[in-house]
N, C-alpha and C. Protein backbone atom coordinates (compact mmCIF):
# COMPACT_ATOMS: atom_id res chain seq x y z
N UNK A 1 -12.25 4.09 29.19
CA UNK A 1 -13.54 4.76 29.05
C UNK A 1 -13.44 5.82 27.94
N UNK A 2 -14.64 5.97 27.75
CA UNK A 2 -14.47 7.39 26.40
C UNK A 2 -15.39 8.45 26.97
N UNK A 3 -14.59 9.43 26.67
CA UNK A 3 -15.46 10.79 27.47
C UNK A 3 -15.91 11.69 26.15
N UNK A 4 -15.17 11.45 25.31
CA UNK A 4 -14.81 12.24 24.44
C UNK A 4 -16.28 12.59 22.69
N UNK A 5 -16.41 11.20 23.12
CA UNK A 5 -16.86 10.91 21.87
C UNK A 5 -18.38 11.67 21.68
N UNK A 6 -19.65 12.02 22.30
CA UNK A 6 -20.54 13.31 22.27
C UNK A 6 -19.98 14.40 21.86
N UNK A 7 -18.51 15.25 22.46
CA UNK A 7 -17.81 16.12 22.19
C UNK A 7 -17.50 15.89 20.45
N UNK A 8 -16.48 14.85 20.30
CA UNK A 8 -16.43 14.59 19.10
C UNK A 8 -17.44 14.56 17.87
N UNK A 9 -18.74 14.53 17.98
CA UNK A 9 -19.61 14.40 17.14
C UNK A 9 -20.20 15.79 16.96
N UNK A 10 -20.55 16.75 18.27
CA UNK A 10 -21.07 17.92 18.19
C UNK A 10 -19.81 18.80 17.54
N UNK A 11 -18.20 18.77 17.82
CA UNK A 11 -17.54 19.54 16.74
C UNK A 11 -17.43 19.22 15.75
N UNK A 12 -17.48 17.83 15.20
CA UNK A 12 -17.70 17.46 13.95
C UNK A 12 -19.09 18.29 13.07
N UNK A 13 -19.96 18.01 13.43
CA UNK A 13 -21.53 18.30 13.05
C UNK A 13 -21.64 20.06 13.16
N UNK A 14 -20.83 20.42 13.98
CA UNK A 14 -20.19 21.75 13.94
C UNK A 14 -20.04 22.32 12.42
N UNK A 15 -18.47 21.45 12.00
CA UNK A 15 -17.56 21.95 11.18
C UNK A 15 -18.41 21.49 9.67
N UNK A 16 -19.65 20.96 10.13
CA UNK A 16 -20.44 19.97 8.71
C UNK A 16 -19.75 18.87 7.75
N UNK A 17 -18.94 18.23 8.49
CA UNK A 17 -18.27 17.01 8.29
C UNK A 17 -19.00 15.96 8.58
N UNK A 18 -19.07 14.87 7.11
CA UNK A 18 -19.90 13.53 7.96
C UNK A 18 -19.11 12.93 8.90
N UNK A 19 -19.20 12.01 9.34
CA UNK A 19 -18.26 11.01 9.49
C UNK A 19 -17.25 10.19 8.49
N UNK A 20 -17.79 9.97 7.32
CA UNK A 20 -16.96 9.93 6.48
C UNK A 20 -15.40 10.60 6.00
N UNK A 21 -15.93 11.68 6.22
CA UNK A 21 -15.42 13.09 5.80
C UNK A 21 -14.06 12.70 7.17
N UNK A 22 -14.66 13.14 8.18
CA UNK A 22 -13.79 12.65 9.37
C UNK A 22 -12.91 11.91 9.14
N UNK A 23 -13.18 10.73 9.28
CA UNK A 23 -12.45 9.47 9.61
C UNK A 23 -11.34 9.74 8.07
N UNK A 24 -11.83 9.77 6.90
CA UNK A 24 -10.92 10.55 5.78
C UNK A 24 -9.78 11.43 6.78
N UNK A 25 -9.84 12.15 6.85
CA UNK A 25 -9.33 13.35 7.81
C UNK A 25 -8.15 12.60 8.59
N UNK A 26 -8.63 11.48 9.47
CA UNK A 26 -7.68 10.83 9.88
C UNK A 26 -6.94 9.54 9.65
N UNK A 27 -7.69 9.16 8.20
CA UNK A 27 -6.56 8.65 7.29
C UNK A 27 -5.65 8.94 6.96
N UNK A 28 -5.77 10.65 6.71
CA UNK A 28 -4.50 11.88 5.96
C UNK A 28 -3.41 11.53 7.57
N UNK A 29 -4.01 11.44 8.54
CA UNK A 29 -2.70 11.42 9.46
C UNK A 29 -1.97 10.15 10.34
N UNK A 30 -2.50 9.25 8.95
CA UNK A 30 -1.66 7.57 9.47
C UNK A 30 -2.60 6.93 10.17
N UNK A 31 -3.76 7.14 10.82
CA UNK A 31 -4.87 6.42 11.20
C UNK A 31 -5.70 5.76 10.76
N UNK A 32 -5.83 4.60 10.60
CA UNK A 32 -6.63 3.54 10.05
C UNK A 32 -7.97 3.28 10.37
N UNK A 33 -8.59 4.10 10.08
CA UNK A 33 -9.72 4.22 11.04
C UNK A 33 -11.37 4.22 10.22
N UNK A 34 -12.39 3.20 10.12
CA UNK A 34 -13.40 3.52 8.94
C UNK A 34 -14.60 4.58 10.05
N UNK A 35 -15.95 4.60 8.95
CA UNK A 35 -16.44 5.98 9.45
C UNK A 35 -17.61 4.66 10.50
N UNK A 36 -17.53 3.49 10.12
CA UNK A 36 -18.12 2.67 11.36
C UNK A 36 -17.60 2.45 12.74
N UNK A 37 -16.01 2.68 12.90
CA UNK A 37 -15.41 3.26 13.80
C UNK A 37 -15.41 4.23 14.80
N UNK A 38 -15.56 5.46 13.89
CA UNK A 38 -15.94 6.74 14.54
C UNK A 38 -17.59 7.13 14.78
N UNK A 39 -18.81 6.27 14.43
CA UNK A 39 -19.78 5.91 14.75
C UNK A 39 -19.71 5.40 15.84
N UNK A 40 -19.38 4.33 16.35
CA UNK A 40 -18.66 3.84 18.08
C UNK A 40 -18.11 4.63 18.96
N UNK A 41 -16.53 5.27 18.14
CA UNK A 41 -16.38 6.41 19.29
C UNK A 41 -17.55 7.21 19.89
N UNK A 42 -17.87 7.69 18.48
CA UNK A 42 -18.78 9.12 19.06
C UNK A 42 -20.40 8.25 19.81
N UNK A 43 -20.67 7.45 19.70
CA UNK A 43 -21.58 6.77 20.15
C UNK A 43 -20.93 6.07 21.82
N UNK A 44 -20.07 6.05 21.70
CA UNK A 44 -19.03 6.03 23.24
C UNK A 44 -19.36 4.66 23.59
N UNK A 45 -19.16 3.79 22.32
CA UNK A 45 -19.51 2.22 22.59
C UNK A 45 -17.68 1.54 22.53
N UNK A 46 -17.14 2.05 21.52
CA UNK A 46 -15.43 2.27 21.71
C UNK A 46 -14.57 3.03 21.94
N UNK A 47 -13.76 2.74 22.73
CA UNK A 47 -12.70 3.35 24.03
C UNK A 47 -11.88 4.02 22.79
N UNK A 48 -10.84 4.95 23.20
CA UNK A 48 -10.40 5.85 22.71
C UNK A 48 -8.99 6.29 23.49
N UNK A 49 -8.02 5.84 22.56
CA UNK A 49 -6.58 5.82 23.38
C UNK A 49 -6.22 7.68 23.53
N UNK A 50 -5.43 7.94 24.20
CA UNK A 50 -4.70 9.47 24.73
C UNK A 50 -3.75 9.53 22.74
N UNK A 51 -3.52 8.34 22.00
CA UNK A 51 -2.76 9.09 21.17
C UNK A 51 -4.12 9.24 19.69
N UNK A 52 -4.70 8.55 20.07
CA UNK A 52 -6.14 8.46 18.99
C UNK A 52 -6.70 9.71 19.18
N UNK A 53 -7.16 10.14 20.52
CA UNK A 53 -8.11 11.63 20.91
C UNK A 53 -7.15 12.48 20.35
N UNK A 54 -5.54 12.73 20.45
CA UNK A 54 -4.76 13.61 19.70
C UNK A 54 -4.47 13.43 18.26
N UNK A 55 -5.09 12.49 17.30
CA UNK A 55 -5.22 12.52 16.22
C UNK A 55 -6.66 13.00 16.03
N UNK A 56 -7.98 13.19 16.55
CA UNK A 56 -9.07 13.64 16.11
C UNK A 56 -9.16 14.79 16.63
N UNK A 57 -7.98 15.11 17.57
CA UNK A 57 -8.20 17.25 17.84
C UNK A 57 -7.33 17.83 16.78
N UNK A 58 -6.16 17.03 16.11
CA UNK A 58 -5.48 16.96 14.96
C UNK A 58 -6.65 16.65 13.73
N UNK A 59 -7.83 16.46 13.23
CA UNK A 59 -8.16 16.59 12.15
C UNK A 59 -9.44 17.52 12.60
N UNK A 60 -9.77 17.68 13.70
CA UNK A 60 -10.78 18.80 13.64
C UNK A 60 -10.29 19.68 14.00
N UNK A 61 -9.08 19.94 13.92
CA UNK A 61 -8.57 21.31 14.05
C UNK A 61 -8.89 21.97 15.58
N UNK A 62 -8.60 21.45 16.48
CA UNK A 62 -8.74 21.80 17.46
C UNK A 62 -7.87 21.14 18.46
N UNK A 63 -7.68 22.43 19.73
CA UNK A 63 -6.99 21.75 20.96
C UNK A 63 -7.23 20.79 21.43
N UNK A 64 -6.76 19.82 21.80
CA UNK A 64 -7.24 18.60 22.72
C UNK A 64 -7.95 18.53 23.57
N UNK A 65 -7.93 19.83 24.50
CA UNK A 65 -8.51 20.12 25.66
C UNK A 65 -9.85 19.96 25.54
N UNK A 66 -10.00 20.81 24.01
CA UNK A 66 -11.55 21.20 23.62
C UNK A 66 -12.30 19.93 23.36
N UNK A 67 -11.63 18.22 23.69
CA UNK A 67 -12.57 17.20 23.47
C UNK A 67 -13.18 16.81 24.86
N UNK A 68 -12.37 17.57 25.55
CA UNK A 68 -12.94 17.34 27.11
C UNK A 68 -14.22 18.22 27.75
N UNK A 69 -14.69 19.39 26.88
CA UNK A 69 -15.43 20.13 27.46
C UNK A 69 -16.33 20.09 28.10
């Protein structure tokens, strides 16, 4: 299941990052990931592994915790 991904879009849209911008972000950290991808996550249509959610609190600069809020 994905809990995460509403969270993920409101700190994104936060930081004024497209999705583009994003998913870039977690290219820089070995993730293969396009911005039609992270459209799904954050749309919570695709699941989202425990080491994936710690690569997107790793490019938004934030604790992990903070995708659970």
């Amino acid at each position: 299941m994905n809990l995460i991904g509403p969270r993920v879009r409101q700190l994104r849209e936060k930081q004024q990052l497209t999705q583009e911008e994003l998913a870039t972000k977690c290219n820089l950290f070995e993730w293969d990931i396009s911005r039609g991808t992270l459209a799904k996550i954050e749309s919570q249509v695709r699941r989202v592994t425990d080491e994936e959610a710690a690569l997107l609190a790793k490019a938004l600069k934030v604790e992990i915790n903070a995708l659970y809020e």
